[in-house]
N, C-alpha and C. Protein backbone atom coordinates (compact mmCIF):
# COMPACT_ATOMS: atom_id res chain seq x y z
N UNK A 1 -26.09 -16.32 -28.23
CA UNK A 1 -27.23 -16.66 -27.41
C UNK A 1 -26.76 -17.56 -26.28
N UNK A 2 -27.24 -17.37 -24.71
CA UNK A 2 -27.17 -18.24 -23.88
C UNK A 2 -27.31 -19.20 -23.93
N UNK A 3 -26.59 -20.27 -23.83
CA UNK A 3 -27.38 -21.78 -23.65
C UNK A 3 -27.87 -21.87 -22.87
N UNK A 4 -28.84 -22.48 -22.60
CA UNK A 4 -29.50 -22.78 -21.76
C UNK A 4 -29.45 -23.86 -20.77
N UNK A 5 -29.46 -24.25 -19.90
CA UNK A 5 -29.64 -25.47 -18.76
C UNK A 5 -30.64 -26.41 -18.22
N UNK A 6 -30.20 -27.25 -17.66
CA UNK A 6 -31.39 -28.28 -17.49
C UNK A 6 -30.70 -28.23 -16.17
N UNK A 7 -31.57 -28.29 -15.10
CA UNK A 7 -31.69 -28.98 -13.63
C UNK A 7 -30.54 -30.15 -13.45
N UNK A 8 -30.40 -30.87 -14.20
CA UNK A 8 -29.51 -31.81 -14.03
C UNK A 8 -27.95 -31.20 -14.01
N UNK A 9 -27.86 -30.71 -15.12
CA UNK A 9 -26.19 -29.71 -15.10
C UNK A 9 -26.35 -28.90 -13.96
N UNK A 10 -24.37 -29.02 -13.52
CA UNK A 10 -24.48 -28.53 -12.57
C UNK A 10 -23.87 -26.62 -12.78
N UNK A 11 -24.06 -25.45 -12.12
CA UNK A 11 -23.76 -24.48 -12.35
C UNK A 11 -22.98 -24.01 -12.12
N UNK A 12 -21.61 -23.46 -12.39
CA UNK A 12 -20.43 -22.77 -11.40
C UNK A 12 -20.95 -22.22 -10.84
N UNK A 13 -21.14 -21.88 -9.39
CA UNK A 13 -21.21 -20.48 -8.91
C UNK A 13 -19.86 -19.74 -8.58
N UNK A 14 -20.44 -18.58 -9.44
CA UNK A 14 -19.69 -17.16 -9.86
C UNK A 14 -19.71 -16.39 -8.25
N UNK A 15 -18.23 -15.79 -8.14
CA UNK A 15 -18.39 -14.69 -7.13
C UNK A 15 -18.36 -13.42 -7.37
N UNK A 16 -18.68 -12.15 -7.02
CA UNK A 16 -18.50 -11.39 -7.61
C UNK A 16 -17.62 -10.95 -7.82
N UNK A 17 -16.68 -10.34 -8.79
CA UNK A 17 -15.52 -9.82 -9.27
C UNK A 17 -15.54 -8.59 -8.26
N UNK A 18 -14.12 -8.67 -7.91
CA UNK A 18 -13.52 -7.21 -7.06
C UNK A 18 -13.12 -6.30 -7.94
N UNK A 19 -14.06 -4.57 -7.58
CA UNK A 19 -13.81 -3.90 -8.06
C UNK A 19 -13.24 -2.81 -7.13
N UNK A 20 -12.90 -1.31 -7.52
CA UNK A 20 -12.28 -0.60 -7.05
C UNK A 20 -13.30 -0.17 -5.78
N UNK A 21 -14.45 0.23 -5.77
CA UNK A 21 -15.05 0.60 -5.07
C UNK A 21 -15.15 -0.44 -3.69
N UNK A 22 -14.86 -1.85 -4.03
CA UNK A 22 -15.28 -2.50 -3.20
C UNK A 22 -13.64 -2.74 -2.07
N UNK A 23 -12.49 -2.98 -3.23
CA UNK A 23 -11.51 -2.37 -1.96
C UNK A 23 -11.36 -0.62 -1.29
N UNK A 24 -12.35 -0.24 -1.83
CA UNK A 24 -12.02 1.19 -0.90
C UNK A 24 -12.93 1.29 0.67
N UNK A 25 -13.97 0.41 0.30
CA UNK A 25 -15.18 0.34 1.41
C UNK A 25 -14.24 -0.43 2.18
N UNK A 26 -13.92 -1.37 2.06
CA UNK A 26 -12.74 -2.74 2.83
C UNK A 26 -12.43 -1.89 3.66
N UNK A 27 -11.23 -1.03 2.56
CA UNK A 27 -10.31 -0.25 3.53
C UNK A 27 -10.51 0.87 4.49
N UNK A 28 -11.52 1.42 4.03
CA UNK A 28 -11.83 2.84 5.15
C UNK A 28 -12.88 2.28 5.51
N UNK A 29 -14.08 1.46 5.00
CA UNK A 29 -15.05 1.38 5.86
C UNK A 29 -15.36 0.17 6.77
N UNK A 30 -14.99 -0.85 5.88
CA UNK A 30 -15.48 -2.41 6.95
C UNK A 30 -14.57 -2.85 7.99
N UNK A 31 -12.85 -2.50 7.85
CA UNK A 31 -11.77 -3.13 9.20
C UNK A 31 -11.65 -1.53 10.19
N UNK A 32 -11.57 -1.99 10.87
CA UNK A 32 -10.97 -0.84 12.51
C UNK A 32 -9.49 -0.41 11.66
N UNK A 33 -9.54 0.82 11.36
CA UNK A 33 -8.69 2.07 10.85
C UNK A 33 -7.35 1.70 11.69
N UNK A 34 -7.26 1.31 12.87
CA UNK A 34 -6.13 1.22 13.79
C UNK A 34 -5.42 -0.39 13.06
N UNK A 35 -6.35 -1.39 12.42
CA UNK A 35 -5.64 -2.10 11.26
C UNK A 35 -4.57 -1.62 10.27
N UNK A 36 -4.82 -0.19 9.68
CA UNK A 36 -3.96 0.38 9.01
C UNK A 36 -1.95 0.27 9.62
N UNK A 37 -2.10 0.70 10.67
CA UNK A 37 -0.86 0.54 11.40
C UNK A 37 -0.36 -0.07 12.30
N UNK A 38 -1.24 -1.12 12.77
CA UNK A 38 -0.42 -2.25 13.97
C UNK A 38 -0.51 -3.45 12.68
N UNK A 39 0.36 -4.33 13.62
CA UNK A 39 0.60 -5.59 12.82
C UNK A 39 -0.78 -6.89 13.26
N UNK A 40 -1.74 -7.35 12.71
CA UNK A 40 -3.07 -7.87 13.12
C UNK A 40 -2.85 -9.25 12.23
N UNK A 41 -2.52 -10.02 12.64
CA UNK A 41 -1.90 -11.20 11.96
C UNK A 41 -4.13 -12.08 11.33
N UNK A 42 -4.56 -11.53 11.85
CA UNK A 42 -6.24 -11.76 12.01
C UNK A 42 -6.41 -10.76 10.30
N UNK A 43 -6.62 -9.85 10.41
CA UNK A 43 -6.70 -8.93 9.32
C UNK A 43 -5.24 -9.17 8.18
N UNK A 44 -4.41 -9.91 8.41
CA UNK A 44 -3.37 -10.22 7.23
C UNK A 44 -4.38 -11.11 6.05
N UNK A 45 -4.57 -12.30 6.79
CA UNK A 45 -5.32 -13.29 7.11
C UNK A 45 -6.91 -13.27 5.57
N UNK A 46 -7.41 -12.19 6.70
CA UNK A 46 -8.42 -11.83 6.17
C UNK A 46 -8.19 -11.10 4.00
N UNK A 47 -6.51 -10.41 4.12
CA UNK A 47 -6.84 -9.95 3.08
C UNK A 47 -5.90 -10.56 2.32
N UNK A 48 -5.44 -11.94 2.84
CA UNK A 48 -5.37 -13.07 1.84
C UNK A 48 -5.99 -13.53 1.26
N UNK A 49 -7.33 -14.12 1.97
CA UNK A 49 -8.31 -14.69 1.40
C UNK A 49 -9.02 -13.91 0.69
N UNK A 50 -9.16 -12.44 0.57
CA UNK A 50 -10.42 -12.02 -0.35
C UNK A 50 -9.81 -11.11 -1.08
N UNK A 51 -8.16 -11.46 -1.48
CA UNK A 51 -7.72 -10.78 -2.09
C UNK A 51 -6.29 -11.01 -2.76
N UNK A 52 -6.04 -11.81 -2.57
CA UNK A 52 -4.84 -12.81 -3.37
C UNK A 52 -4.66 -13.00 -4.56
N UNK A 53 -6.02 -12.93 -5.48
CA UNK A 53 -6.23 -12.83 -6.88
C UNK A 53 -5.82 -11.70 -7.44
N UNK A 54 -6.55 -10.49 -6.91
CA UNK A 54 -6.34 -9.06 -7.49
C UNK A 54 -4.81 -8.69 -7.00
N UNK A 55 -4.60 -9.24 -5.91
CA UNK A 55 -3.03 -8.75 -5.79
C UNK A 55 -2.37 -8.93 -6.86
N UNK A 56 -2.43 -10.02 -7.29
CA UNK A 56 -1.75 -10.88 -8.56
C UNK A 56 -2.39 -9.82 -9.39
N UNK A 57 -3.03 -9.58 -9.74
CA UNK A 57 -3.56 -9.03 -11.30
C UNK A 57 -3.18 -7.65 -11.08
N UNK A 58 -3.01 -6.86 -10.00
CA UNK A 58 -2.46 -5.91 -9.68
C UNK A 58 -1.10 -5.59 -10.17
N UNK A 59 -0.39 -6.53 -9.49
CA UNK A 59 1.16 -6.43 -9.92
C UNK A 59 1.59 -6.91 -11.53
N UNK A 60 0.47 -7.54 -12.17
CA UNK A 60 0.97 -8.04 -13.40
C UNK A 60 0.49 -6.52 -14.47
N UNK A 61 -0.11 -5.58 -13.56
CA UNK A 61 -0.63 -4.25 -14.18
C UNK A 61 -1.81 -4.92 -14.99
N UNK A 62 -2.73 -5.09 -14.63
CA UNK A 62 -3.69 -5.97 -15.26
C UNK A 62 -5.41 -4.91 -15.07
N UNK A 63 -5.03 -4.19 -13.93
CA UNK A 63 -5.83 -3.34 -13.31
C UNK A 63 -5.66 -1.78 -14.04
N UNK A 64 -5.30 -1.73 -15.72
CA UNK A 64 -4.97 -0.65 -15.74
C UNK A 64 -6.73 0.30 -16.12
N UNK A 65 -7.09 -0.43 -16.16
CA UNK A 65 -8.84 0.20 -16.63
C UNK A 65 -8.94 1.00 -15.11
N UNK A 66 -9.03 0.52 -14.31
CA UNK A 66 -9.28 1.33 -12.76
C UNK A 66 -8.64 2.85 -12.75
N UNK A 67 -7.85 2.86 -13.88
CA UNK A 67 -7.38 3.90 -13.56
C UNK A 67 -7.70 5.43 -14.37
N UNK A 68 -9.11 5.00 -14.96
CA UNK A 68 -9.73 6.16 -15.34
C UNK A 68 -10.29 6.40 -14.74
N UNK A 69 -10.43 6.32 -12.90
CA UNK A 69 -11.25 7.58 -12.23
C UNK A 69 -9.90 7.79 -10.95
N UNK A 70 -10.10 8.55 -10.17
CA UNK A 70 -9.10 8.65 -8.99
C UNK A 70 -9.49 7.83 -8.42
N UNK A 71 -10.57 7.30 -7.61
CA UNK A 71 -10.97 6.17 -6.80
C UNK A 71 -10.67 4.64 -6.89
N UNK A 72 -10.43 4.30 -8.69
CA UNK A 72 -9.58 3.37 -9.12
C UNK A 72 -8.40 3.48 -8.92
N UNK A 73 -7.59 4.62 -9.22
CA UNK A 73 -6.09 4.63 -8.97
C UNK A 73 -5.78 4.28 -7.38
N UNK A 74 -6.58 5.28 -6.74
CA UNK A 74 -6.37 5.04 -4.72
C UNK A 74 -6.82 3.44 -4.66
N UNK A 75 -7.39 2.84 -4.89
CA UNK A 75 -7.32 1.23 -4.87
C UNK A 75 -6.57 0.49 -5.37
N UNK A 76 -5.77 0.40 -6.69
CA UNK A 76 -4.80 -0.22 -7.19
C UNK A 76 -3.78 0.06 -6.21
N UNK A 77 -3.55 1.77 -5.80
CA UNK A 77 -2.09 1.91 -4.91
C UNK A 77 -2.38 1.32 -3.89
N UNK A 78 -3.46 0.94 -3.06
CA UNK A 78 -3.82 0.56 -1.77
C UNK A 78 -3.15 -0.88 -1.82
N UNK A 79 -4.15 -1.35 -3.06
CA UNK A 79 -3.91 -3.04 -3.32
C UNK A 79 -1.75 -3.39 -3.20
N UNK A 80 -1.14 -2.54 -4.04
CA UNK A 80 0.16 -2.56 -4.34
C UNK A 80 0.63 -2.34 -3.17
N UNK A 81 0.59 -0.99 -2.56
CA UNK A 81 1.32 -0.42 -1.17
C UNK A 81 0.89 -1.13 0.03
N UNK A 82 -0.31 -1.34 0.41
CA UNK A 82 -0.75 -1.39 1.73
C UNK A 82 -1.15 -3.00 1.75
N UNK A 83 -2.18 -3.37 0.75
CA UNK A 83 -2.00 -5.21 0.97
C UNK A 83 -1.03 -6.23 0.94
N UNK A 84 0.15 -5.32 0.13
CA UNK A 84 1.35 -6.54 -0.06
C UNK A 84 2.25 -6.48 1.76
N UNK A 85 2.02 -5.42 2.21
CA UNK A 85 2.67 -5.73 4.08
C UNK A 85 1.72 -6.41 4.58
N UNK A 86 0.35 -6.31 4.16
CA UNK A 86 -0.45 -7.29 5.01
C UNK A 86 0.15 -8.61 4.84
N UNK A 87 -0.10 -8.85 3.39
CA UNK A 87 -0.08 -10.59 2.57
C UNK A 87 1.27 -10.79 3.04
N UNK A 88 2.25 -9.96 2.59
CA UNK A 88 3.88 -11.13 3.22
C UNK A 88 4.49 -10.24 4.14
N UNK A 89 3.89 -10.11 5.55
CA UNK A 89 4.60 -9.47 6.26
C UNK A 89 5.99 -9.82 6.85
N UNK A 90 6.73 -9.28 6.87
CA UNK A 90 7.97 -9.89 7.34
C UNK A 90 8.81 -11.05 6.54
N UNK A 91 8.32 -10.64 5.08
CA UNK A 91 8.84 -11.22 4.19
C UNK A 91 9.50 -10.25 3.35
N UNK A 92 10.56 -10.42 2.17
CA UNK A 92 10.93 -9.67 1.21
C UNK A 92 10.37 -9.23 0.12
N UNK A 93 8.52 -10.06 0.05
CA UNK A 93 7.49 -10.05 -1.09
C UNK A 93 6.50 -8.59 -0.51
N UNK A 94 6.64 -8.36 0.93
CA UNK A 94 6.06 -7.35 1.40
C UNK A 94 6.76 -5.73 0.55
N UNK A 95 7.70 -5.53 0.36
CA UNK A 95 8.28 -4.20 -0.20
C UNK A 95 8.17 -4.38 -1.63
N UNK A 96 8.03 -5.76 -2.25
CA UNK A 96 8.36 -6.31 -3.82
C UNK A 96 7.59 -5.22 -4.89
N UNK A 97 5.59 -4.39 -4.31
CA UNK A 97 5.67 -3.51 -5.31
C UNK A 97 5.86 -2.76 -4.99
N UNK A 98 7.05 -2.23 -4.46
CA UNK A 98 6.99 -0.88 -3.50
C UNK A 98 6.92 0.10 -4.99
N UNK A 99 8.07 -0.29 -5.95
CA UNK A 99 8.20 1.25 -7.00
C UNK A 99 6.95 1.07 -7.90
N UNK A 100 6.18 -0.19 -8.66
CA UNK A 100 5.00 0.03 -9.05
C UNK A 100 4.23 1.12 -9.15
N UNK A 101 3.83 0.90 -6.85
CA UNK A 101 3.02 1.77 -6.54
C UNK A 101 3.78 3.06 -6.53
N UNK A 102 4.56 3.48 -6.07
CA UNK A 102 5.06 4.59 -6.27
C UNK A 102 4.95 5.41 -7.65
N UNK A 103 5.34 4.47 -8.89
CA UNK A 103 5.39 4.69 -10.21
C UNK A 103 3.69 5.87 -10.54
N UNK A 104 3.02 5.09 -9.99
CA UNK A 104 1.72 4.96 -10.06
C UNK A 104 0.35 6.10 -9.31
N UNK A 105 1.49 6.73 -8.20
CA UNK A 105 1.61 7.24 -7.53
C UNK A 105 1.83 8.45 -7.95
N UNK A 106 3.01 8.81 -8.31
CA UNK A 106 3.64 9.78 -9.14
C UNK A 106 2.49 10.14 -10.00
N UNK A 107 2.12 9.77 -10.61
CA UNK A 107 1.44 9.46 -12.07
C UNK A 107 0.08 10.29 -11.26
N UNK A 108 -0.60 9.85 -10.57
CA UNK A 108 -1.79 10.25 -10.07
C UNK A 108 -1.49 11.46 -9.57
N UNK A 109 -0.71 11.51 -8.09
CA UNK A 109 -0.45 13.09 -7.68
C UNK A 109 0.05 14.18 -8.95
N UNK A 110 0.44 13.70 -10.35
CA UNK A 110 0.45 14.56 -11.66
C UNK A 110 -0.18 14.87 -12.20
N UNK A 111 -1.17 14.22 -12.28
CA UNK A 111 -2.67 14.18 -12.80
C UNK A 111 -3.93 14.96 -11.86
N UNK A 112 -3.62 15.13 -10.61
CA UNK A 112 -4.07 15.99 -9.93
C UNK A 112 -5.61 14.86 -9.38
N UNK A 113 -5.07 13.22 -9.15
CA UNK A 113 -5.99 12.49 -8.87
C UNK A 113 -6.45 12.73 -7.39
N UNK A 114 -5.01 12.81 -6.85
CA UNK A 114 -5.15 12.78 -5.62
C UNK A 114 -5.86 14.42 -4.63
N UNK A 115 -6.40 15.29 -5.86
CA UNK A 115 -7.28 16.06 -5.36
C UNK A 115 -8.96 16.13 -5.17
N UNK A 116 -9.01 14.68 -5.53
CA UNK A 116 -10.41 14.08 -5.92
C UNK A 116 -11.04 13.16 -5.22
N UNK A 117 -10.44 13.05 -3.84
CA UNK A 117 -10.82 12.02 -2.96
C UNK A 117 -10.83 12.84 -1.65
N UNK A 118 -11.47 12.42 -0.55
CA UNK A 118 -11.48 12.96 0.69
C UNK A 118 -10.21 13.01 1.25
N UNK A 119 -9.60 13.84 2.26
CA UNK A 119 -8.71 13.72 2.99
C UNK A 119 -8.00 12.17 3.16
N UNK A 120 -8.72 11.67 4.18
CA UNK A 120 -8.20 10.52 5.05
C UNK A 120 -7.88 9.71 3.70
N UNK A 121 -8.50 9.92 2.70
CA UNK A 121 -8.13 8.76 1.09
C UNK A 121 -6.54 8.96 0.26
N UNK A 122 -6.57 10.72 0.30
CA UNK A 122 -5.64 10.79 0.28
C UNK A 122 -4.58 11.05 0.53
N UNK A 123 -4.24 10.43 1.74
CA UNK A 123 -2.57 10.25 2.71
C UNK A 123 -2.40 8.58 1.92
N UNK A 124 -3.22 8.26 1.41
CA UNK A 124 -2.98 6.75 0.93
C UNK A 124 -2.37 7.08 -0.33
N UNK A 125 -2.71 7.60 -1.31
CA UNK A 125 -1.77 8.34 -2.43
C UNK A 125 -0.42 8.76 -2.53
N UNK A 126 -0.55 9.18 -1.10
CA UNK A 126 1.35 9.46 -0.71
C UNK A 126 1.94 8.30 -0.07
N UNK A 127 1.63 7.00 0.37
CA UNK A 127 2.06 6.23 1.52
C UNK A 127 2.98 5.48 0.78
N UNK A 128 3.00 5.29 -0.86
CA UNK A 128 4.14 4.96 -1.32
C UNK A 128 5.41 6.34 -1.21
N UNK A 129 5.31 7.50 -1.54
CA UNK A 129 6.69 8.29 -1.13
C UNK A 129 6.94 8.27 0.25
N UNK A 130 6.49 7.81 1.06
CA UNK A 130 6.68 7.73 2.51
C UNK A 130 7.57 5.97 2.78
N UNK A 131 7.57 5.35 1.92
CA UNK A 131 7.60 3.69 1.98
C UNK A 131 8.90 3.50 1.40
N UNK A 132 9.32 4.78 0.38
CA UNK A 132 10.39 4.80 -0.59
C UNK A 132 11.40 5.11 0.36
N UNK A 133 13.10 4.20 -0.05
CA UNK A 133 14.00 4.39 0.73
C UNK A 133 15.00 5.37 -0.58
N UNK A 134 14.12 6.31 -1.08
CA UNK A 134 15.04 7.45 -1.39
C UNK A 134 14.85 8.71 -0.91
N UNK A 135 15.90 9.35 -0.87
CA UNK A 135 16.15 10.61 0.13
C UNK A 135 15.35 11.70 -0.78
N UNK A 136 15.30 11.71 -2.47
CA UNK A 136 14.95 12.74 -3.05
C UNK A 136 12.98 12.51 -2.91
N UNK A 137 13.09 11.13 -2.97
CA UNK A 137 11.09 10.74 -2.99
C UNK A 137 10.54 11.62 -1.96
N UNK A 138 11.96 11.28 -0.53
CA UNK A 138 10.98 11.77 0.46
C UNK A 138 11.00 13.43 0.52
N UNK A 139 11.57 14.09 0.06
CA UNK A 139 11.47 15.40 -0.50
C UNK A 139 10.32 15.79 -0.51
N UNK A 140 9.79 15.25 -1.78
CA UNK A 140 8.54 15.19 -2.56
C UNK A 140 7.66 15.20 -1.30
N UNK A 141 7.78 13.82 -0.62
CA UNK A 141 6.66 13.55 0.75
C UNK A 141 6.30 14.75 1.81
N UNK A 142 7.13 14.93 1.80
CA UNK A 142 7.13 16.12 2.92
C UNK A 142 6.11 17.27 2.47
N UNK A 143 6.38 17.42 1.22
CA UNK A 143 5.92 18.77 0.34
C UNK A 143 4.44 17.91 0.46
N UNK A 144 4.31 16.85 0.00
CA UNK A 144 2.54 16.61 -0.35
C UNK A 144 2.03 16.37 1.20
N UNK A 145 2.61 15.45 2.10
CA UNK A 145 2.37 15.90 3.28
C UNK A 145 1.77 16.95 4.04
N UNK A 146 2.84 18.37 3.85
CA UNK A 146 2.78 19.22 4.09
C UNK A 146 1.33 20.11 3.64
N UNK A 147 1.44 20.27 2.04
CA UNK A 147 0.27 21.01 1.78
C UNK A 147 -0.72 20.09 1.49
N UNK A 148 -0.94 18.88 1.55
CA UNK A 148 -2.50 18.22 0.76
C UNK A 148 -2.77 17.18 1.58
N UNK A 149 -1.97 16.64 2.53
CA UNK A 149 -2.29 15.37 3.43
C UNK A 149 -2.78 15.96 4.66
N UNK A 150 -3.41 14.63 5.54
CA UNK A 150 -3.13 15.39 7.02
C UNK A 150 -1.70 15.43 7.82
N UNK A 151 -2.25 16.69 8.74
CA UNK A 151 -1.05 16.98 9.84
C UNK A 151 -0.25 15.62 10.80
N UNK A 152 -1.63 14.95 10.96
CA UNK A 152 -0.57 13.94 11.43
C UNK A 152 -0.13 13.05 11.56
N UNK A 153 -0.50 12.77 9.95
CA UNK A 153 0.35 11.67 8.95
C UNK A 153 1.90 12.52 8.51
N UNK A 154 1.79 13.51 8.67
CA UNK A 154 3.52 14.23 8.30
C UNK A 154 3.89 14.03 9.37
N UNK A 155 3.72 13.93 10.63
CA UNK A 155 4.75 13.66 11.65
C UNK A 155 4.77 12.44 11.49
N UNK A 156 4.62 11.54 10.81
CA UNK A 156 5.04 10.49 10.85
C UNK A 156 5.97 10.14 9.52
N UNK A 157 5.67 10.92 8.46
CA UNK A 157 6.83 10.83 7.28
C UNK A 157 7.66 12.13 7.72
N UNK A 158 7.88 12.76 8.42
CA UNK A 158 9.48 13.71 9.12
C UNK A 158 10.24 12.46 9.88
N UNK A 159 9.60 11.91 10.42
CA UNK A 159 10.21 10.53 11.18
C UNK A 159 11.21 9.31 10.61
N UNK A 160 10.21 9.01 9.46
CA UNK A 160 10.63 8.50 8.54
C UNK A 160 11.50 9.31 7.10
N UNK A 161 11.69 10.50 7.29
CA UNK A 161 12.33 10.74 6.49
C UNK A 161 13.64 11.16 7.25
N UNK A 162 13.36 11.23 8.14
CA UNK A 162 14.55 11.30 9.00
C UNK A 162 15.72 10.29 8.83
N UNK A 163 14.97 8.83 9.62
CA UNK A 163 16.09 7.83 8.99
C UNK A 163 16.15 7.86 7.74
N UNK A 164 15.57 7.82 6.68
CA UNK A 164 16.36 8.00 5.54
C UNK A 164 17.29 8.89 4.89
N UNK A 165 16.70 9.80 5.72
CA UNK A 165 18.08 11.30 5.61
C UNK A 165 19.32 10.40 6.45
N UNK A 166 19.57 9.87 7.57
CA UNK A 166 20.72 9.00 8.31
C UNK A 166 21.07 8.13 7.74
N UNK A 167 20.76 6.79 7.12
CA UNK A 167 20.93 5.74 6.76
C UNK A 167 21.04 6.13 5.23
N UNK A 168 20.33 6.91 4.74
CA UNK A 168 19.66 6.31 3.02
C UNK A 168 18.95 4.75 3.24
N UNK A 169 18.55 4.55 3.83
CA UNK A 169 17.55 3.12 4.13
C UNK A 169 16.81 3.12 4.90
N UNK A 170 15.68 2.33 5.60
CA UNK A 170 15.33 1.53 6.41
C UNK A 170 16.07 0.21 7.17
N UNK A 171 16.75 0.76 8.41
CA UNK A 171 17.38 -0.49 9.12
C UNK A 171 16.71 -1.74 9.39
N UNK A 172 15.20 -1.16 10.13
CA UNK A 172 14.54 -2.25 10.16
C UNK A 172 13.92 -3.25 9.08
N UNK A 173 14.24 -3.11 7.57
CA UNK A 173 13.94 -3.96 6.51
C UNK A 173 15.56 -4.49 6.30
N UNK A 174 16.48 -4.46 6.94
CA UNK A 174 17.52 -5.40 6.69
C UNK A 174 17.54 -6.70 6.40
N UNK A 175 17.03 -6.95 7.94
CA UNK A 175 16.87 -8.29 8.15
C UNK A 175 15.71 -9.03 7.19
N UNK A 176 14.66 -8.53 7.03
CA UNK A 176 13.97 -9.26 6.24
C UNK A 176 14.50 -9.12 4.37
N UNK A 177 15.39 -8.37 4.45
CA UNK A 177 15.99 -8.33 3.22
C UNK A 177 17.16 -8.94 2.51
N UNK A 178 17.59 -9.23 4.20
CA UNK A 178 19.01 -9.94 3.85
C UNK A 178 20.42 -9.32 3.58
N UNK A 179 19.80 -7.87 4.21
CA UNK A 179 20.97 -6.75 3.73
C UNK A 179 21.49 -7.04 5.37
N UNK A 180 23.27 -6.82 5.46
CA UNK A 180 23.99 -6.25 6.46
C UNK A 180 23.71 -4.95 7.02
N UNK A 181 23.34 -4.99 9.09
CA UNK A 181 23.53 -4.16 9.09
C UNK A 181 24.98 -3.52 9.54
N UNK A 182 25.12 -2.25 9.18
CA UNK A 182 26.21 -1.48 9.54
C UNK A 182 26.26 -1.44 11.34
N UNK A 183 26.98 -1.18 11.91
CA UNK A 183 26.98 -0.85 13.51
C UNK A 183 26.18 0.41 14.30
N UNK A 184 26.31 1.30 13.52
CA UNK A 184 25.36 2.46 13.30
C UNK A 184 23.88 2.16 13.57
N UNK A 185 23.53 1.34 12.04
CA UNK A 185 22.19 0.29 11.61
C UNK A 185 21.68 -0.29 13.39
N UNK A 186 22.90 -1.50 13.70
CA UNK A 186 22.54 -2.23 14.68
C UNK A 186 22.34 -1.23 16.14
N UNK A 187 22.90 -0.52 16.24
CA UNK A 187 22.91 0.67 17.40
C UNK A 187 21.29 1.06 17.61
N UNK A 188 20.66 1.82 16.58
CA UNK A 188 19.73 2.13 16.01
C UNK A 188 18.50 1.77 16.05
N UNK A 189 18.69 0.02 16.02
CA UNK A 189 17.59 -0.70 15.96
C UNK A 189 17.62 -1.40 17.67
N UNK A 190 18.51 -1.03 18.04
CA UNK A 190 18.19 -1.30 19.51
C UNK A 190 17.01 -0.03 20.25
N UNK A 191 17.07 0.88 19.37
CA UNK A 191 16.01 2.09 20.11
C UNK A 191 14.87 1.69 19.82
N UNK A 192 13.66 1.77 21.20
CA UNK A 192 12.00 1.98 20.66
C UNK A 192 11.61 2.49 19.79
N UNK A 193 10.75 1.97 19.08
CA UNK A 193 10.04 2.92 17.67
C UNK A 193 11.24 3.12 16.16
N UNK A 194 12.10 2.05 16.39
CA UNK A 194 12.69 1.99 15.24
C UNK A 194 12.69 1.44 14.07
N UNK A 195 11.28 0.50 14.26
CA UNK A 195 11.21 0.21 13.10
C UNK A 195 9.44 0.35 12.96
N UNK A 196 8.69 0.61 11.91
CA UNK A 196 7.28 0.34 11.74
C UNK A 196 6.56 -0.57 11.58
């Protein structure tokens, strides 16, 4: 039974708990879509503060209930793949769940989750094999790209699978990684549009 209160005690106020539905509205419906791919130090910002908790509970796999519908899974990967470049951009904590989500990823495009959401929802399902610096993941990318994503989100993982077909890496995550680059690497990153 509730206890009850007197006027005098004071009350926590409760916020509401973040659920899946409510980072999917975030993401496709409440920020400017062009957030998705420029760097908006305003919108980093923003999904620190209303989302720093679930990141955490995210990565500790804490969120595994979300993942009995597809709309839960496309939010956990969102939370893993796409909030951790917001939260530490240009840090080494930004790539930290990269295989998680991928893991997770896998798991859903197997399950045939990622046929259960609208288009534009799911190129977010693939944005971890697109993020992966292996040559065989991006295989895979191309193929889901190709037949189940949009057209022109694959010109942008041929791009990216490109340098990873050259390098086996990302040059431009060196530096924030602490990896050497090769001369090749440094050549490379002197060109426009070489890094995302």
């Amino acid at each position: 039974m509730a206890r009850r209160t007197s006027n005098k005690e004071s009350v926590p106020v409760q916020t509401d708990p973040v659920t899946y539905r409510g980072i999917l509205r975030f993401w496709f419906e409440e920020i400017d879509k062009s957030g998705w791919w420029r760097k908006d130090p305003a919108l980093d910002q923003q999904i620190i503060a209303r989302y720093s908790a679930i990141h955490a509970a995210a990565n500790r796999c804490e969120l595994y209930s979300w993942r009995a519908s597809a709309e839960g899974r496309l939010a956990e990967i969102i939370i893993l793949d796409q909030f951790s470049r917001n939260m530490y951009r240009d840090r080494p904590r930004s790539f930290a769940s990269d295989s998680l989500a991928l893991a997770l990823a896998q798991e859903a495009v197997a399950d045939g989750a990622d046929q259960e959401v609208m288009e534009i929802q799911r190129d977010f399902f693939y944005m971890p094999f697109m993020h992966s610096e292996s040559r065989v993941i991006h295989e895979t990318a191309v193929s889901l790209f190709e037949t189940r994503g949009s057209r022109s989100i694959l010109e942008y993982e041929l791009k990216h699978k490109a340098i990873i077909d050259r390098f086996g890496r990302y040059p431009h995550r060196n530096e924030i990684l602490g990896r050497e680059s090769t001369a090749d690497e440094q050549e490379f990153l002197q060109q426009p549009g070489s890094g995302f």
